[in-house]
N, C-alpha and C. Protein backbone atom coordinates (compact mmCIF):
# COMPACT_ATOMS: atom_id res chain seq x y z
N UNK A 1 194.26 32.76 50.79
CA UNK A 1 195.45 32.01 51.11
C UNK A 1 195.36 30.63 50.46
N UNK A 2 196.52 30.50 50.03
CA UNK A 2 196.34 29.01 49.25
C UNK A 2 196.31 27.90 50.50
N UNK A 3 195.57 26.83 49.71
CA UNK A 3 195.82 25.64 51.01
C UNK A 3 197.68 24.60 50.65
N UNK A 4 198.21 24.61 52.00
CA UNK A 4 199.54 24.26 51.99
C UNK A 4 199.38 22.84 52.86
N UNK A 5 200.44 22.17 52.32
CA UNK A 5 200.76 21.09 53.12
C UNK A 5 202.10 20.41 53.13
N UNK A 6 202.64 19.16 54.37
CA UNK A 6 203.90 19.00 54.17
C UNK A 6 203.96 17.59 53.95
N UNK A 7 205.09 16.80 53.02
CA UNK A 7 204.71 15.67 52.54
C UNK A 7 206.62 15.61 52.53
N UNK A 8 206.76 14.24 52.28
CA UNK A 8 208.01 13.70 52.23
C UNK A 8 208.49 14.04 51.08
N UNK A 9 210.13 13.51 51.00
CA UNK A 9 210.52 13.38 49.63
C UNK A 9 210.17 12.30 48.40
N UNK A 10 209.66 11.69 49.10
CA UNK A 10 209.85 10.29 48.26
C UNK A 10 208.29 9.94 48.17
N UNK A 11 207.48 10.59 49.07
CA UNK A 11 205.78 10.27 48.55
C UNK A 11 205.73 10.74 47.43
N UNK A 12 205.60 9.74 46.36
CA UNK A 12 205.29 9.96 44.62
C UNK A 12 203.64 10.35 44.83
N UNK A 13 202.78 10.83 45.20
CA UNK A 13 200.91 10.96 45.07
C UNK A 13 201.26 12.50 46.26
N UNK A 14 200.14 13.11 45.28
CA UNK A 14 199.61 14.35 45.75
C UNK A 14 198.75 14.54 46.71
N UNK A 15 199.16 14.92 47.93
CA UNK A 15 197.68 14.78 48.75
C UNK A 15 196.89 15.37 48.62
N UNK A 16 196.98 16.43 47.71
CA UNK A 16 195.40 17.48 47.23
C UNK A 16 194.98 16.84 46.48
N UNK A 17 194.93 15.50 45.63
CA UNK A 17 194.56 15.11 44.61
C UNK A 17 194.39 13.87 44.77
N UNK A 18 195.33 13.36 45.65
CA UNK A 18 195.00 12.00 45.46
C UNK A 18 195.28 11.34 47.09
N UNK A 19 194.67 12.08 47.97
CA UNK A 19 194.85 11.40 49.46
C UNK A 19 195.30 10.83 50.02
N UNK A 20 193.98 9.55 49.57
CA UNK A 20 193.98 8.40 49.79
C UNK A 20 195.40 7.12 50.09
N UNK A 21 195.60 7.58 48.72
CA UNK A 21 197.24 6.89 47.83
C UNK A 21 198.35 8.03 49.09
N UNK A 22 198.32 9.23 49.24
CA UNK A 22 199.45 9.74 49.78
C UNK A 22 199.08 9.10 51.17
N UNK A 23 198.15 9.55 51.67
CA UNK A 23 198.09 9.06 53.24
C UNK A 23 198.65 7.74 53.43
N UNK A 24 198.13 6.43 52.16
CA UNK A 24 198.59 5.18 52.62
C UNK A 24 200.35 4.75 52.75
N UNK A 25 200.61 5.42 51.62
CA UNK A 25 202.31 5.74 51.54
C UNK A 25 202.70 6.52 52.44
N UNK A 26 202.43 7.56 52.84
CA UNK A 26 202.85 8.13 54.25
C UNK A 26 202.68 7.12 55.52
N UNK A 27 201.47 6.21 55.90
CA UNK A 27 201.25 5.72 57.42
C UNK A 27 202.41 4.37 56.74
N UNK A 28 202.57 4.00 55.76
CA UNK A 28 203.04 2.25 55.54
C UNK A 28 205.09 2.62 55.54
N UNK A 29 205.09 3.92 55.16
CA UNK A 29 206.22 4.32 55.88
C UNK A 29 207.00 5.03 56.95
N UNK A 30 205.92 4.63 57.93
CA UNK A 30 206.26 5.43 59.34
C UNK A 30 206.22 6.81 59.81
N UNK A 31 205.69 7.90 58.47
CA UNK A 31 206.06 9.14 59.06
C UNK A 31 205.12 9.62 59.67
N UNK A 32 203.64 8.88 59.38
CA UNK A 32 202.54 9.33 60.56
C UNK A 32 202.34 11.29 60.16
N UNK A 33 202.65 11.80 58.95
CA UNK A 33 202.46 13.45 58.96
C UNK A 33 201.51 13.88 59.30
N UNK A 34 200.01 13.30 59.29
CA UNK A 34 198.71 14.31 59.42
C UNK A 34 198.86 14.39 60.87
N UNK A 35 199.31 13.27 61.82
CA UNK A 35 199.47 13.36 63.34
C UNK A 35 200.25 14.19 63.91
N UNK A 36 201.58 14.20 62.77
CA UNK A 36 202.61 15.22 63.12
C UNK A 36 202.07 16.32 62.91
N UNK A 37 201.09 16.96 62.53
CA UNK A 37 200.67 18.03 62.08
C UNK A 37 199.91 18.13 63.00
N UNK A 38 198.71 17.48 63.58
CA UNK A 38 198.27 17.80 64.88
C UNK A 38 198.77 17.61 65.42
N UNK A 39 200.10 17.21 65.89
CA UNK A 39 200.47 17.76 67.50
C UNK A 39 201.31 18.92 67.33
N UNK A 40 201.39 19.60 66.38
CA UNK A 40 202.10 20.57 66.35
C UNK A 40 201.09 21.76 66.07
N UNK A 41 199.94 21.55 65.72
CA UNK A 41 199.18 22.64 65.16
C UNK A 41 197.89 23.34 66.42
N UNK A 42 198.03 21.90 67.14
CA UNK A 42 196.83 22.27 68.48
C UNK A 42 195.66 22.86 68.00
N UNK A 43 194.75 21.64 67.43
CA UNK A 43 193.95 22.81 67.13
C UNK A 43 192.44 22.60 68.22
N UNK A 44 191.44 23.42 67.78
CA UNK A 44 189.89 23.21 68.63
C UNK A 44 189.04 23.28 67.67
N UNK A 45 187.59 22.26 68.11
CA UNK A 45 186.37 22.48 67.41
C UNK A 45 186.58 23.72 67.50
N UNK A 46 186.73 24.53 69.06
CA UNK A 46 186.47 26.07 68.85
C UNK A 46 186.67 27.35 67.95
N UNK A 47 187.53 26.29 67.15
CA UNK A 47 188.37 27.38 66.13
C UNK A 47 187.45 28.24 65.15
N UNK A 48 187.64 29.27 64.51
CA UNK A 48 187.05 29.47 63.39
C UNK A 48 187.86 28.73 62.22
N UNK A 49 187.79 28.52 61.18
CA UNK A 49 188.15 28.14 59.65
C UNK A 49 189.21 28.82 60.02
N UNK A 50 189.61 30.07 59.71
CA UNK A 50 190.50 30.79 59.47
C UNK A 50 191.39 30.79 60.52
N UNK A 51 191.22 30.24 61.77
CA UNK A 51 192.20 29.94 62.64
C UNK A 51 192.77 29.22 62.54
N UNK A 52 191.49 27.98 62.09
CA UNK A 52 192.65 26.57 62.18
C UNK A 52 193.15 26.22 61.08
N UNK A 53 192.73 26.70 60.09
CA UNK A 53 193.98 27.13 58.54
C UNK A 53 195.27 27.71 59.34
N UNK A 54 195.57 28.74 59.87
CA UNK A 54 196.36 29.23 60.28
C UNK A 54 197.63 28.48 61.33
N UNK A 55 196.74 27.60 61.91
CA UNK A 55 197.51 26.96 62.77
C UNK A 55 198.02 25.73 62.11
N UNK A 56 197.22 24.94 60.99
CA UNK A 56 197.97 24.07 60.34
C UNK A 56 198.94 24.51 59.15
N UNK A 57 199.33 26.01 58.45
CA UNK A 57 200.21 26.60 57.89
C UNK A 57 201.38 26.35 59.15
N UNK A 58 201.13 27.03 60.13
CA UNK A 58 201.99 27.10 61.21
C UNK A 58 202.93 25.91 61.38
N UNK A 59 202.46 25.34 61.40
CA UNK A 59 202.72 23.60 61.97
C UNK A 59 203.45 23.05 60.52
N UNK A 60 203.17 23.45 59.64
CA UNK A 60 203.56 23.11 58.63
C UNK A 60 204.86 23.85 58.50
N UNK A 61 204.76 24.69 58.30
CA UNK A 61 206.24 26.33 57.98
C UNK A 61 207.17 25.08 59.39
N UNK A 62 206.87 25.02 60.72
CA UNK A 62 207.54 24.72 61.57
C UNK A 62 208.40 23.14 61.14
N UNK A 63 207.40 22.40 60.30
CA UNK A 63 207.99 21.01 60.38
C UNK A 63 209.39 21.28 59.25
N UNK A 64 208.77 22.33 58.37
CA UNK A 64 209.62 21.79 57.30
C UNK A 64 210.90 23.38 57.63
N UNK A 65 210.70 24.22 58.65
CA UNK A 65 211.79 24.85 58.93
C UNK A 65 213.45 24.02 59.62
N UNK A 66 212.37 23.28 60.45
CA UNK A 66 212.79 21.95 61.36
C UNK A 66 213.84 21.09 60.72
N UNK A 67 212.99 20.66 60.12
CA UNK A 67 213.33 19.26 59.30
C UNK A 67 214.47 18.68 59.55
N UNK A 68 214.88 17.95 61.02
CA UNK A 68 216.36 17.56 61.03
C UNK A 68 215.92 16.46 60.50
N UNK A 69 215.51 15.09 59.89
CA UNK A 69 215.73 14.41 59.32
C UNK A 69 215.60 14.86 57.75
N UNK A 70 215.25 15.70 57.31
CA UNK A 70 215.71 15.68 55.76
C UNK A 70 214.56 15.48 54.83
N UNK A 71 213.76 15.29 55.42
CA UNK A 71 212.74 14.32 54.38
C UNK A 71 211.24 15.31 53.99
N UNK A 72 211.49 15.94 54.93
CA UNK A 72 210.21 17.08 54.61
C UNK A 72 210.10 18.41 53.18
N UNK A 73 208.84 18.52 52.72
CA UNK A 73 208.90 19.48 52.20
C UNK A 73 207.35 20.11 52.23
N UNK A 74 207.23 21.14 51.58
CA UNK A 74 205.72 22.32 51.61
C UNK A 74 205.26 21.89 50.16
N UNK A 75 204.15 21.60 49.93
CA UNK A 75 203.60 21.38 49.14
C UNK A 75 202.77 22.33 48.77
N UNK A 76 202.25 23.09 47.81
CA UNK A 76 200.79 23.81 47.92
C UNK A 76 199.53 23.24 46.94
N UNK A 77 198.85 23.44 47.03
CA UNK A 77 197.95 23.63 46.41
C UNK A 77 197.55 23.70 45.27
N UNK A 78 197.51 23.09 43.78
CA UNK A 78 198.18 23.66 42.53
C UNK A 78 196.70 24.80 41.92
N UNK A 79 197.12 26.01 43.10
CA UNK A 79 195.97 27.19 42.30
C UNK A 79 196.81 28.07 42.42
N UNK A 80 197.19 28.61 41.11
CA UNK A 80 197.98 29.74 40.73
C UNK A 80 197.56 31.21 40.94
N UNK A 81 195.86 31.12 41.07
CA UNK A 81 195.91 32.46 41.38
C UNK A 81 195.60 33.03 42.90
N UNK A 82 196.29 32.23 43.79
CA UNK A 82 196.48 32.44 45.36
C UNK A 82 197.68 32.09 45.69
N UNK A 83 198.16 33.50 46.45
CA UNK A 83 199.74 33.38 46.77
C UNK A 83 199.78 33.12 47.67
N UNK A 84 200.99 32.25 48.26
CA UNK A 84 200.92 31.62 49.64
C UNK A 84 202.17 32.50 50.11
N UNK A 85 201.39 32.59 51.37
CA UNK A 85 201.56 33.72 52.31
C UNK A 85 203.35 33.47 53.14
N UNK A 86 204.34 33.79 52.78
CA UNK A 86 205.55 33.78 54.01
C UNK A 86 205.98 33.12 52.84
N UNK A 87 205.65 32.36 51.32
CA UNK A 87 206.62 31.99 50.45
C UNK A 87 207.55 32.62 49.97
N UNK A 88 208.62 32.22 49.79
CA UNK A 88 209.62 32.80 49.41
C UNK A 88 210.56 31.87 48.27
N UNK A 89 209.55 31.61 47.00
CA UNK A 89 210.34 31.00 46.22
C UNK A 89 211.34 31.61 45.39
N UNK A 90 212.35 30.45 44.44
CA UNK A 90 213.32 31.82 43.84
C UNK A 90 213.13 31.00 42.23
């Protein structure tokens, strides 16, 4: 499964690539996403890997199904040879 994530419209930096730079542009404009992502994803030390991958896809598919403000989108991963799972690009 590819690794997925959800990021604004307007964050110009990659968070697979460049974190640091996205996280600071994400917290300096209020959207707080990695938090939004844990409280939506619930996760536990207890988890295995593969759970709590699962639950932060989850949380993710949910924010950006959601999205009444507009601003969300799914990002993946840029590895082409892993298909992400419930995509449905056209």
């Amino acid at each position: 499964m590819a690794n997925v994530w959800v990021t604004t419209l307007d964050n110009p930096f990659d968070p697979f690539d460049d974190f640091d730079n996205w996280y600071r542009f994400d917290e300096d404009h209020g959207y707080h996403t990695c938090a939004y992502v844990a409280r939506l994803a619930e996760t536990s030390h207890g988890l295995s890997d593969q759970e709590y991958e699962d639950r932060v896809n989850e949380a993710v598919n949910e924010i950006v199904e959601y999205n009444v403000l507009g601003i969300y989108k799914k990002v993946v991963e840029n590895n082409q040879d892993t298909p992400v799972e419930g995509e449905n690009e056209a």
